[in-house]
N, C-alpha and C. Protein backbone atom coordinates (compact mmCIF):
# COMPACT_ATOMS: atom_id res chain seq x y z
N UNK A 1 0.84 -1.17 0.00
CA UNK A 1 0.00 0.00 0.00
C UNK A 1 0.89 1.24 0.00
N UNK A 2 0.23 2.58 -0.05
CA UNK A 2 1.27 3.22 -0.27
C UNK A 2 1.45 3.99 1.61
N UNK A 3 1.87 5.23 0.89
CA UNK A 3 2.43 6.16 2.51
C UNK A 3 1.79 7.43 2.75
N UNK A 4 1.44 7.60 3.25
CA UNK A 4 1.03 9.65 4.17
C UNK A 4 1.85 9.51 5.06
N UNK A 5 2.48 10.66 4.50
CA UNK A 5 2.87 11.36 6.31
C UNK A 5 2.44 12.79 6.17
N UNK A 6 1.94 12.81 7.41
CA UNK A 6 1.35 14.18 7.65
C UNK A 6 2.41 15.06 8.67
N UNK A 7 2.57 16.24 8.79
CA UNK A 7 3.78 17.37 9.65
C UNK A 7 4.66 16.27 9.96
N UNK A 8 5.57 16.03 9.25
CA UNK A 8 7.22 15.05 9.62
C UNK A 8 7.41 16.08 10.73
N UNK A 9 7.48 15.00 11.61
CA UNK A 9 8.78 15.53 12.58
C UNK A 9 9.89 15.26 13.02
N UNK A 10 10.16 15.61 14.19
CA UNK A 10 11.62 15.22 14.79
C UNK A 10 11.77 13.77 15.21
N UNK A 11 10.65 13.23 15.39
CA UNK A 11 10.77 11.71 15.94
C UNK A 11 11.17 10.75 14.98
N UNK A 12 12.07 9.89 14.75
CA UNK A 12 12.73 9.54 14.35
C UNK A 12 12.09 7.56 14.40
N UNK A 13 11.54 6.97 13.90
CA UNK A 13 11.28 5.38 13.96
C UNK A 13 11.78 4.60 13.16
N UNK A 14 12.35 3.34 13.91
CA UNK A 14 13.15 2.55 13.14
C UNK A 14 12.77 1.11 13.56
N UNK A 15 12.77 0.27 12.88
CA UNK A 15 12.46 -1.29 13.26
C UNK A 15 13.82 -2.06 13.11
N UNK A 16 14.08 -3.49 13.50
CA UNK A 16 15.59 -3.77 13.29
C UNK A 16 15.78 -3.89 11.81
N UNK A 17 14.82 -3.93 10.71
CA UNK A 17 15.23 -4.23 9.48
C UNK A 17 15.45 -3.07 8.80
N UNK A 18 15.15 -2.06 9.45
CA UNK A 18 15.63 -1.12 8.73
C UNK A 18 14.63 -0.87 7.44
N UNK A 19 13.64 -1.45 7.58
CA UNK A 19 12.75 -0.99 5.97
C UNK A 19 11.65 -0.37 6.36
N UNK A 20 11.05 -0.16 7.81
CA UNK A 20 10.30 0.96 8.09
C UNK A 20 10.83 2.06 8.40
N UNK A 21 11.21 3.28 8.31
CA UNK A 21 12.10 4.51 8.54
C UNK A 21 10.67 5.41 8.85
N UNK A 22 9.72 5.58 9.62
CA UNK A 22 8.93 6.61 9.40
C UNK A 22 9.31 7.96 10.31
N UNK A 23 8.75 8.95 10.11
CA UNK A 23 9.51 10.45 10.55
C UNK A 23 7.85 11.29 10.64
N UNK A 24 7.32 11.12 11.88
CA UNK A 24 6.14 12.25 12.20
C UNK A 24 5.97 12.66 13.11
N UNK A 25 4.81 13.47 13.43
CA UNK A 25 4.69 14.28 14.35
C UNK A 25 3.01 14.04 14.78
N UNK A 26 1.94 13.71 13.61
CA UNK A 26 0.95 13.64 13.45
C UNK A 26 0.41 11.76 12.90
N UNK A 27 0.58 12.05 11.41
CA UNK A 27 -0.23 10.74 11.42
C UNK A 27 1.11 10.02 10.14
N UNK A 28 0.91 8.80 10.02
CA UNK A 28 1.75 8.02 8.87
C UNK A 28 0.86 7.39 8.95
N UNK A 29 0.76 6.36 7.45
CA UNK A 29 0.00 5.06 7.11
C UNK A 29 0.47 4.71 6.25
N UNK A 30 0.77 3.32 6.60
CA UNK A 30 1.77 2.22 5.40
C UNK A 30 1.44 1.12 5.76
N UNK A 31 1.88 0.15 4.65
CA UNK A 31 1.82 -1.15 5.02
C UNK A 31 3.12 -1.91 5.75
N UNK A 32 3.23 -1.99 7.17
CA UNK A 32 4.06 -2.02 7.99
C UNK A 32 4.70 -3.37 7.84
N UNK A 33 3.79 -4.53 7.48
CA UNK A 33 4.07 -5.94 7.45
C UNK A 33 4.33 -6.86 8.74
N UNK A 34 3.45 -5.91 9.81
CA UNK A 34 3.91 -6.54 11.18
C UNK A 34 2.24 -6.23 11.71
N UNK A 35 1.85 -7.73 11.90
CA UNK A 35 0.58 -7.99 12.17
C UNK A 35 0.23 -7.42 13.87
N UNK A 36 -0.76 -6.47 14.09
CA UNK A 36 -0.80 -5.99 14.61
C UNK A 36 -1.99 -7.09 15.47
N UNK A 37 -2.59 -7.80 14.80
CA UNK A 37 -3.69 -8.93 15.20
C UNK A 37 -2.70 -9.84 16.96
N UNK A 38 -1.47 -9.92 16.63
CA UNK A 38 -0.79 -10.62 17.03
C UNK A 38 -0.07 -9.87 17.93
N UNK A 39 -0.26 -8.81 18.86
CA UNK A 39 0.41 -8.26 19.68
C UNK A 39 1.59 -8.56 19.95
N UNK A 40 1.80 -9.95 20.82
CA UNK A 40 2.71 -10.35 21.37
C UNK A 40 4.17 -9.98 20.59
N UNK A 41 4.04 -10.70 19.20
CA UNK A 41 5.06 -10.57 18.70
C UNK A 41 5.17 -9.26 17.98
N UNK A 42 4.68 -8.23 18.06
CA UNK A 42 4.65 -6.89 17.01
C UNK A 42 5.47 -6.00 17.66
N UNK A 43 6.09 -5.54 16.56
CA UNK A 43 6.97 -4.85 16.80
C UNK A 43 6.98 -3.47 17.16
N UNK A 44 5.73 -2.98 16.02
CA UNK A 44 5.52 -1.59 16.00
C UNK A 44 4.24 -1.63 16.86
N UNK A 45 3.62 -2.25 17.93
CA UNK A 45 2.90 -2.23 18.74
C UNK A 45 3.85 -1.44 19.77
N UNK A 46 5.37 -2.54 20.38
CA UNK A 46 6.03 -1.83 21.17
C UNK A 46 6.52 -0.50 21.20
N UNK A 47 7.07 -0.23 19.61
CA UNK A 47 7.31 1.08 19.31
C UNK A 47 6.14 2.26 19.68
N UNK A 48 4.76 1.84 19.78
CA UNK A 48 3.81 2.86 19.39
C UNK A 48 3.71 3.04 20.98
N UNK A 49 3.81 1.83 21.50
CA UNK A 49 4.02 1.97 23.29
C UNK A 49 4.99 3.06 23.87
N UNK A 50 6.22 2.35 23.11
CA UNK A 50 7.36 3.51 23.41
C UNK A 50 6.82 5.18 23.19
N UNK A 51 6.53 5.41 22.42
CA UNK A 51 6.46 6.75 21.85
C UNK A 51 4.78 7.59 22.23
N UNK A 52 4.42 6.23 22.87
CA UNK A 52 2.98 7.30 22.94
C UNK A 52 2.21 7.06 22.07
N UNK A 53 2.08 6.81 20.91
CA UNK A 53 1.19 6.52 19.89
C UNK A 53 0.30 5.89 19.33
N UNK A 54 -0.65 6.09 18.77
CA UNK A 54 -1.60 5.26 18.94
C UNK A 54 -2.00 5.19 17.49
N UNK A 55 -2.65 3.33 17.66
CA UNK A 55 -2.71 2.51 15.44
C UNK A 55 -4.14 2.54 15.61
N UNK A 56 -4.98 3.36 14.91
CA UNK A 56 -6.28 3.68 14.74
C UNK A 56 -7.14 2.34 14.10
N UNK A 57 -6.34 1.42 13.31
CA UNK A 57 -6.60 0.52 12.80
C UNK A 57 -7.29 -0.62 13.20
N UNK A 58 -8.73 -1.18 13.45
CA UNK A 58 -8.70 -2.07 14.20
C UNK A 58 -9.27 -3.50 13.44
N UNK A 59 -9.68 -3.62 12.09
CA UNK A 59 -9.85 -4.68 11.40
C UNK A 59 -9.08 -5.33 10.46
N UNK A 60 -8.85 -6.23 10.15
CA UNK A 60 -8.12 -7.04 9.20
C UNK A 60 -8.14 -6.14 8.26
N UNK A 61 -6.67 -5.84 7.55
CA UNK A 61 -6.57 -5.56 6.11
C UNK A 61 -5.52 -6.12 4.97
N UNK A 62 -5.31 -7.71 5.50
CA UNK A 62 -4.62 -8.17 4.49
C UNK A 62 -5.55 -10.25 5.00
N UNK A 63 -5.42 -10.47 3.44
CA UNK A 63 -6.13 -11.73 3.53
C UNK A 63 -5.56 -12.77 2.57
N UNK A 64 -5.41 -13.92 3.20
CA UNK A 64 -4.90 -15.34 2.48
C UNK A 64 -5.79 -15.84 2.88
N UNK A 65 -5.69 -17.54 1.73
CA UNK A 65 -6.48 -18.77 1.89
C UNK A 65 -7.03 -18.98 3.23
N UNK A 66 -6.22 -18.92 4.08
CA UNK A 66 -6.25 -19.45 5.46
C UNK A 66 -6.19 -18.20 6.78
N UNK A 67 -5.49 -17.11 6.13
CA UNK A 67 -5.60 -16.57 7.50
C UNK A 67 -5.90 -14.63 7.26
N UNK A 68 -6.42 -13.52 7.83
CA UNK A 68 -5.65 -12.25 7.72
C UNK A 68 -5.16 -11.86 8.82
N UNK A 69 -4.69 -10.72 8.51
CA UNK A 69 -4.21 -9.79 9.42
C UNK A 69 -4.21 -8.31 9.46
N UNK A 70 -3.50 -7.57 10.09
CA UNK A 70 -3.72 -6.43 10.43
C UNK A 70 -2.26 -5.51 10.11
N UNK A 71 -2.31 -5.60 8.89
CA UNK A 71 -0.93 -4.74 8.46
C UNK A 71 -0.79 -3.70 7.95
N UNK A 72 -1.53 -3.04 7.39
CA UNK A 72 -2.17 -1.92 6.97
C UNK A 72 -2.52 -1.08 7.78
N UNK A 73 -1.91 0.18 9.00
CA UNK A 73 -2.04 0.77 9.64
C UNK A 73 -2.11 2.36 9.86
N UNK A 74 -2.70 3.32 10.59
CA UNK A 74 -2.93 4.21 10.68
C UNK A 74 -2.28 4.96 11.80
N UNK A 75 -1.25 5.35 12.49
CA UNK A 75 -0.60 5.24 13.77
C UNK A 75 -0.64 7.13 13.62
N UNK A 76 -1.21 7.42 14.69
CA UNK A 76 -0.66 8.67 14.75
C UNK A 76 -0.48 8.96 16.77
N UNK A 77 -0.21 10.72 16.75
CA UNK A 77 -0.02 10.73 18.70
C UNK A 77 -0.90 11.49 18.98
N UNK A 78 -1.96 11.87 17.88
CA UNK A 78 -3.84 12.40 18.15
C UNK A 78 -4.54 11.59 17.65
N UNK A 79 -5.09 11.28 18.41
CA UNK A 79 -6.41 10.67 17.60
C UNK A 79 -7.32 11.38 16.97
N UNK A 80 -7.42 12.96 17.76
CA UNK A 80 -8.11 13.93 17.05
C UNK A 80 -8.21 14.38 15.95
N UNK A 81 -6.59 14.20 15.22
CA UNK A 81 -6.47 14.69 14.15
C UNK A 81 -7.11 13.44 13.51
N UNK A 82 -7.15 12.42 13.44
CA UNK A 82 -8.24 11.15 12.50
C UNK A 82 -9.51 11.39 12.74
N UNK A 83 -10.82 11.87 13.29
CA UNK A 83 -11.49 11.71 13.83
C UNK A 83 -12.45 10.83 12.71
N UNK A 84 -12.13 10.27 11.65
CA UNK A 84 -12.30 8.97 11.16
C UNK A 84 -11.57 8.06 10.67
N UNK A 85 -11.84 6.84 10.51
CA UNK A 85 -10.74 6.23 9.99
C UNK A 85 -11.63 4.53 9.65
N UNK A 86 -11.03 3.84 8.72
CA UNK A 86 -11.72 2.60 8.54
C UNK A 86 -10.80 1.98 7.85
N UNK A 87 -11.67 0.69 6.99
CA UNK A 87 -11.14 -0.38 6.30
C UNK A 87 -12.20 -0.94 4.96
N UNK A 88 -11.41 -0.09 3.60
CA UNK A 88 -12.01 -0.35 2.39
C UNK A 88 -12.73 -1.66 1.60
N UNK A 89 -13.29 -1.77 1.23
CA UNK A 89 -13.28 -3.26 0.37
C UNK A 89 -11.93 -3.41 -0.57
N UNK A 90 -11.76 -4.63 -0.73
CA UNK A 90 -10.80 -4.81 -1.68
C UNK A 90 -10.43 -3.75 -3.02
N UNK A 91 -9.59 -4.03 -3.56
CA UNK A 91 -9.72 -3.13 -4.81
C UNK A 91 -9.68 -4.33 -6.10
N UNK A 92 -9.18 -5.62 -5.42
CA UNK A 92 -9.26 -6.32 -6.93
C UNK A 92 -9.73 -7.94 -5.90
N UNK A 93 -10.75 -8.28 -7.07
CA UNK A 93 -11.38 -9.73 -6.50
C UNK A 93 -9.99 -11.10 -6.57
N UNK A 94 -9.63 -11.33 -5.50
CA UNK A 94 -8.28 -12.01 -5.72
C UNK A 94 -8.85 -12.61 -4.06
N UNK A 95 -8.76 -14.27 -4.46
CA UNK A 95 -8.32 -14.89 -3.04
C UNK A 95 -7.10 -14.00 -1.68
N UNK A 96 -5.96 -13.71 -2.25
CA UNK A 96 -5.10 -13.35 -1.18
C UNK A 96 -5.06 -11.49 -1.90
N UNK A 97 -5.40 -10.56 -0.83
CA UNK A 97 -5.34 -9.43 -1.10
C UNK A 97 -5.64 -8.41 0.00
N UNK A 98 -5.30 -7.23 0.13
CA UNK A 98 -4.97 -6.13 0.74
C UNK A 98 -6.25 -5.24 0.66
N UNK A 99 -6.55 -5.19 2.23
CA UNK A 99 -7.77 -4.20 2.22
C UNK A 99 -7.47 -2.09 2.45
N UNK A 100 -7.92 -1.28 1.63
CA UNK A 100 -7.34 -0.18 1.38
C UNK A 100 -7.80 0.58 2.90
N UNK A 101 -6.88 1.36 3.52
CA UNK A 101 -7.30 1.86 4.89
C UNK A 101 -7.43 3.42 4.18
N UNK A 102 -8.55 4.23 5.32
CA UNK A 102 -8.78 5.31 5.02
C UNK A 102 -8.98 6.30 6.26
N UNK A 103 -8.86 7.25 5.98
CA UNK A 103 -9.45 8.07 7.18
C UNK A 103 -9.27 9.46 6.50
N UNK A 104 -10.15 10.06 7.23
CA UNK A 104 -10.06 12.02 7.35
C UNK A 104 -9.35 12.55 8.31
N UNK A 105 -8.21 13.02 8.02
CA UNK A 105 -7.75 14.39 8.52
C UNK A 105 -8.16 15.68 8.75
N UNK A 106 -8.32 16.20 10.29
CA UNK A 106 -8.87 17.13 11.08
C UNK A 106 -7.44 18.53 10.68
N UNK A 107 -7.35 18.87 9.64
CA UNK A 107 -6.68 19.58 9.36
C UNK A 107 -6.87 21.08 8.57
N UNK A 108 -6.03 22.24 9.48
CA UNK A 108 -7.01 23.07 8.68
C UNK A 108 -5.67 23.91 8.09
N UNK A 109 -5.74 24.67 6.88
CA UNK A 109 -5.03 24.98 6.14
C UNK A 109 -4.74 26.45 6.48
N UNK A 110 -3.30 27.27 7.18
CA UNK A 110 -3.16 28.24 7.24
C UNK A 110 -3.61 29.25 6.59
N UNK A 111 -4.31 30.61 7.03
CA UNK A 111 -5.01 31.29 6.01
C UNK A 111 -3.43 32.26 5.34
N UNK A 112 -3.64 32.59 4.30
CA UNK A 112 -2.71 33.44 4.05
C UNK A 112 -2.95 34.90 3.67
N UNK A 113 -2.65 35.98 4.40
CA UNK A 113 -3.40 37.28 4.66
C UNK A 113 -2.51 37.72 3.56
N UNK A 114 -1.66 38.10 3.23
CA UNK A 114 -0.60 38.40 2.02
C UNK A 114 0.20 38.01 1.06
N UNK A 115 0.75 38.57 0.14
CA UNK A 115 1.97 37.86 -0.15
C UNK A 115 2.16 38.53 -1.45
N UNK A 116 3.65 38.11 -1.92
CA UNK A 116 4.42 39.64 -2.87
C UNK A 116 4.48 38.76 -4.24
N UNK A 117 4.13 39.75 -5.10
CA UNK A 117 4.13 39.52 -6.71
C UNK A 117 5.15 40.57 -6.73
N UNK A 118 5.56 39.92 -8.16
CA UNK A 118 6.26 41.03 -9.34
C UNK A 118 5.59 41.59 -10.01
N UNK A 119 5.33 42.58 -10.12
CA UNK A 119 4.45 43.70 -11.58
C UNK A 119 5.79 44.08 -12.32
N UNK A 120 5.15 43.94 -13.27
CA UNK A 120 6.03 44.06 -14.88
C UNK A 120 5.20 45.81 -15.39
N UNK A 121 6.18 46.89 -15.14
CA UNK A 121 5.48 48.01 -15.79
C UNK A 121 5.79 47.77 -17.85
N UNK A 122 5.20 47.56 -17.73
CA UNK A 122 5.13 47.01 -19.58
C UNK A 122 5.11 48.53 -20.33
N UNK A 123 4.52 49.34 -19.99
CA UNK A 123 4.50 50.25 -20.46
C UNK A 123 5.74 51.22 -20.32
N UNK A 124 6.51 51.22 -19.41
CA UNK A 124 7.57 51.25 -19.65
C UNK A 124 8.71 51.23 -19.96
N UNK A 125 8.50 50.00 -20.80
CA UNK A 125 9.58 48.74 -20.84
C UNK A 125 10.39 49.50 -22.10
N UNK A 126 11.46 49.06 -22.15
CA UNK A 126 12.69 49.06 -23.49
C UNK A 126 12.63 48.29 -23.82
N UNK A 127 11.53 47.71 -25.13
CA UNK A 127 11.87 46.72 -25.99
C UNK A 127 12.25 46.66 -27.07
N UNK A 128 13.44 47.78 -27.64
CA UNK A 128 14.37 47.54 -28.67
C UNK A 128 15.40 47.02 -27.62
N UNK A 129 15.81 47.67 -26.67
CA UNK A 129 16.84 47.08 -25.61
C UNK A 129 16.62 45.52 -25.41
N UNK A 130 15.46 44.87 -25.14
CA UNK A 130 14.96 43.59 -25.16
C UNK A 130 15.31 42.85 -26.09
N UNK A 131 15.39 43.26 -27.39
CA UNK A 131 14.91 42.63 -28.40
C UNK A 131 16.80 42.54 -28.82
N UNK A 132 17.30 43.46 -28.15
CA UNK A 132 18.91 43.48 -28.63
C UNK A 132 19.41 42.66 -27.94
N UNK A 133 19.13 42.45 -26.33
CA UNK A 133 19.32 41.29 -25.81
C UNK A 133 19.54 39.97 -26.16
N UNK A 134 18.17 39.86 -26.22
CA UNK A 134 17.72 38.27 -26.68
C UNK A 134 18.58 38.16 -28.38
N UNK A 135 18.82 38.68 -29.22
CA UNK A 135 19.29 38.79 -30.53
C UNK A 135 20.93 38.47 -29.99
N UNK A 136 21.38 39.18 -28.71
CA UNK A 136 23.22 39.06 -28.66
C UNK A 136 23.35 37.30 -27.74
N UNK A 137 21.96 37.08 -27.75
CA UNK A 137 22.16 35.28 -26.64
C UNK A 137 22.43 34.72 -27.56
N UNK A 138 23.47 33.38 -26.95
CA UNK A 138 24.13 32.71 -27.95
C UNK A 138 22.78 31.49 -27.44
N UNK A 139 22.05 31.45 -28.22
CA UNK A 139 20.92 30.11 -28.13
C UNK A 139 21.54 28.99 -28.22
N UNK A 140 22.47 28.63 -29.20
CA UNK A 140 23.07 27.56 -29.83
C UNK A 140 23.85 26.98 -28.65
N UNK A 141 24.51 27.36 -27.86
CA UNK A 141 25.03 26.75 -26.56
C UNK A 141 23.85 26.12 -25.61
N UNK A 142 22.86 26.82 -25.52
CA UNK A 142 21.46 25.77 -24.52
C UNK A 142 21.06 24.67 -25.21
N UNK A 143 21.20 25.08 -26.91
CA UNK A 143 20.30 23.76 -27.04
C UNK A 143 21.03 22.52 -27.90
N UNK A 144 22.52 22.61 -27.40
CA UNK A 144 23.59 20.98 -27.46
C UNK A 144 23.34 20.68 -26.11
N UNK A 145 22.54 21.29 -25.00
CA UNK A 145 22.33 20.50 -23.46
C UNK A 145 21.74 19.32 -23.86
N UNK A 146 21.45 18.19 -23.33
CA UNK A 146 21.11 16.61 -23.33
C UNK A 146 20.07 16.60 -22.77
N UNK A 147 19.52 17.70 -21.75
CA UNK A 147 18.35 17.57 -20.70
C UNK A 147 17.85 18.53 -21.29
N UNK A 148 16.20 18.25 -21.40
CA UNK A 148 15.02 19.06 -22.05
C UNK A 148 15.14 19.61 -21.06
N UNK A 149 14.63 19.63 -19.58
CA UNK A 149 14.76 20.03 -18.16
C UNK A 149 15.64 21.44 -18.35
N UNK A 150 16.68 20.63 -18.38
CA UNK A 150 17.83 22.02 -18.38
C UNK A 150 17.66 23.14 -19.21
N UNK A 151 17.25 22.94 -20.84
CA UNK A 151 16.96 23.98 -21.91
C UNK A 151 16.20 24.61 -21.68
N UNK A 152 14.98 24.00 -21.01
CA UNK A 152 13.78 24.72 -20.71
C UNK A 152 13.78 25.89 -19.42
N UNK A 153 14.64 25.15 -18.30
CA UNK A 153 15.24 26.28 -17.38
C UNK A 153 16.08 27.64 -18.34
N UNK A 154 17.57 27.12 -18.66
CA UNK A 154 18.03 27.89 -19.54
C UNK A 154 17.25 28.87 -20.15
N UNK A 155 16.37 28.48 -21.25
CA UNK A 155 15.58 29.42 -22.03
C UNK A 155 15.15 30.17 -21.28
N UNK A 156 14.06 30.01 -20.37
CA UNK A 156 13.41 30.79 -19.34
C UNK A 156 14.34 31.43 -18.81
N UNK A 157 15.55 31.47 -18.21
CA UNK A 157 16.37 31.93 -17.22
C UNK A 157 16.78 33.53 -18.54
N UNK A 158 17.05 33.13 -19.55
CA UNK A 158 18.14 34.03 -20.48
C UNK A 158 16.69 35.01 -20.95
N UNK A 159 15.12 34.57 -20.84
CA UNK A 159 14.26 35.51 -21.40
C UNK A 159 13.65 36.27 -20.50
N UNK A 160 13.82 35.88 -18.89
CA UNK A 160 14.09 36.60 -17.73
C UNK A 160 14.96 37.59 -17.67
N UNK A 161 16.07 37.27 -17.35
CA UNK A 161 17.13 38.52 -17.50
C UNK A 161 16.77 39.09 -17.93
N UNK A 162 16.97 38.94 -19.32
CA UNK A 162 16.37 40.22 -20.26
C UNK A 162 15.47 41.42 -20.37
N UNK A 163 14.25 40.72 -19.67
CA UNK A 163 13.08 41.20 -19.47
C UNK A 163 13.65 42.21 -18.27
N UNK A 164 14.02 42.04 -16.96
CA UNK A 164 14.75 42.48 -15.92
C UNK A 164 15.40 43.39 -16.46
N UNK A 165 16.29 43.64 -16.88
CA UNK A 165 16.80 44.86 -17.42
C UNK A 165 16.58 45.87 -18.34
N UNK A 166 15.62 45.57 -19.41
CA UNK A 166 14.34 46.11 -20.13
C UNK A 166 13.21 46.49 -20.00
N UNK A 167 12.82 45.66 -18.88
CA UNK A 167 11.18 46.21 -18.34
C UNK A 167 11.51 46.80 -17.24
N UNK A 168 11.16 47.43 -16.49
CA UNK A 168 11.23 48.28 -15.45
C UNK A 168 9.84 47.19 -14.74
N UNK A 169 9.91 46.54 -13.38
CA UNK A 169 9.16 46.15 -12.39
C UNK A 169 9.37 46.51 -10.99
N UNK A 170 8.11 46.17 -10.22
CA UNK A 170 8.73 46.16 -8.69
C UNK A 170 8.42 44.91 -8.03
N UNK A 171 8.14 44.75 -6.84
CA UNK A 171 7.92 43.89 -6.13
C UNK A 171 6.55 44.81 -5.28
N UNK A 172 5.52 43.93 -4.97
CA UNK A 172 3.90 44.92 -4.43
C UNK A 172 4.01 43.58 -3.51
N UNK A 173 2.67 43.92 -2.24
CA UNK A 173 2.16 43.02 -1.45
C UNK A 173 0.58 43.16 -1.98
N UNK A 174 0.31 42.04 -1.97
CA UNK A 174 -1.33 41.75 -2.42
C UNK A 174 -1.70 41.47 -0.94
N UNK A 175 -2.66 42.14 -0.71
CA UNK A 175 -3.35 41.46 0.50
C UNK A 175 -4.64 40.65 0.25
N UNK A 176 -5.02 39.29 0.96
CA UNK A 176 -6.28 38.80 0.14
C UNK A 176 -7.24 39.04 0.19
N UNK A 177 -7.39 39.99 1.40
CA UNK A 177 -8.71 40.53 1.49
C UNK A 177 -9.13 41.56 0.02
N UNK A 178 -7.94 42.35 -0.37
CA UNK A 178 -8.31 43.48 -1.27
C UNK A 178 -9.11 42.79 -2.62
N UNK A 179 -10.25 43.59 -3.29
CA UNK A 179 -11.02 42.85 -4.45
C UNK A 179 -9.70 42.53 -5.30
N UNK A 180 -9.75 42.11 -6.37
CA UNK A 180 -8.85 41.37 -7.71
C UNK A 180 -8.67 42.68 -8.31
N UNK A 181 -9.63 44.10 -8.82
CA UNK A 181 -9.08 45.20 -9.27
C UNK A 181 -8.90 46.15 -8.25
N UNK A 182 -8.79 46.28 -7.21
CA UNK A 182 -7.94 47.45 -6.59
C UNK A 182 -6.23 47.56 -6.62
N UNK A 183 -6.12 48.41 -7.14
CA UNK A 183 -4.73 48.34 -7.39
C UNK A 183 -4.31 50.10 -6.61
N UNK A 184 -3.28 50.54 -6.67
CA UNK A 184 -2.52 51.52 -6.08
C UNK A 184 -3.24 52.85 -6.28
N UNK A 185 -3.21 52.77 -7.94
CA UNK A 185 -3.88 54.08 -7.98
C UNK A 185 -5.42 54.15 -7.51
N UNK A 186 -6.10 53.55 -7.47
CA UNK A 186 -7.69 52.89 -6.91
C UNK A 186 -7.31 53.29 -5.23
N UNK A 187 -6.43 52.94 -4.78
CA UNK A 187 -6.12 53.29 -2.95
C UNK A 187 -6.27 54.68 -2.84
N UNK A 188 -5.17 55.32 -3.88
CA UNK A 188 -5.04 56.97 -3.31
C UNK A 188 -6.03 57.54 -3.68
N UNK A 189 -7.13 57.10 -4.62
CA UNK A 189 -8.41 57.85 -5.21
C UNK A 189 -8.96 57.99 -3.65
N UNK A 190 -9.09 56.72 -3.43
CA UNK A 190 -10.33 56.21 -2.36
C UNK A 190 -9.85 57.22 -0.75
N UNK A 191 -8.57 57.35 -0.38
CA UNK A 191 -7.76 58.48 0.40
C UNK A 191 -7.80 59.68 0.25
């Protein structure tokens, strides 16, 4: 199955094989491979002991001919933050197969009151200066690069500059409250 981790933190988990490495603060879910049905011998039972933590998980989610178990887990050190959590139907009709675990996260998304754009005064701009620019770039050196990746940075990077020293911009703060057309001169009218 696959992995969430939700706010990694400083806590650091390790099993002796070394193939669980998880790193949180909140919640992880993976397929651990250590039957949780079976206390005695589980590993990451003790770990979750050690650390405080608690496996939200409480029904079978892996199944053979003969037996399942409980490997498919939800472990976090709130329970609050799950305040649901379960155990899917299969995803494919197969004698031996893996039941999908789920839950909702009690998580709420920082609001963001600001934040800074570039304005491009266009109307200002020097675009014979631009245009002399981009005309003195040696193109032919970006595009013997091997990585599309790279050319495509490159290009962008060399039609940046350019622009930067031709267009005249600044740096503004948008606040999110303000409508989508209030802009500067719209402030000092309204003042």
């Amino acid at each position: 199955m696959g992995g969430i981790e939700i706010n990694p933190g400083p806590h650091q988990l390790y099993d002796d094989n070394d193939d669980h490495n998880i790193s949180f603060e909140s919640v992880s879910e993976r397929d651990f491979n250590d039957n949780l049905l079976n206390v005695a011998n589980s590993k990451i039972h003790n770990i979750c002991t050690h650390y405080s933590l608690e496996q939200l998980i409480e029904d079978p989610t892996h199944f053979t001919e003969q037996s399942s178990s409980l490997i498919d887990l939800i472990i976090t050190d709130n329970s609050d933050f799950v305040p649901y959590c379960g155990v899917g139907t299969p995803l494919l009709d197969q004698i031996r197969y893996h039941c999908p675990v789920m839950g909702f996260i009690n998580a709420q998304k920082p609001a963001c009151l600001s934040f800074k754009r570039k304005i491009w005064l266009y109307k200002q701009g020097d675009f014979d200066e631009y245009r002399r620019i981009l005309t003195k770039t040696n193109w032919d050196s970006i595009f013997v690069l091997n990585d599309v990746d790279k050319m495509n940075s490159e290009i962008s990077n060399r039609i940046l500059d350019a622009a930067e020293i031709s267009i005249p911009n600044r740096i503004v703060t948008i606040q999110k409250t303000d409508p989508v057309r209030l802009n500067n001169d719209l402030r000092k009218l309204i003042r």
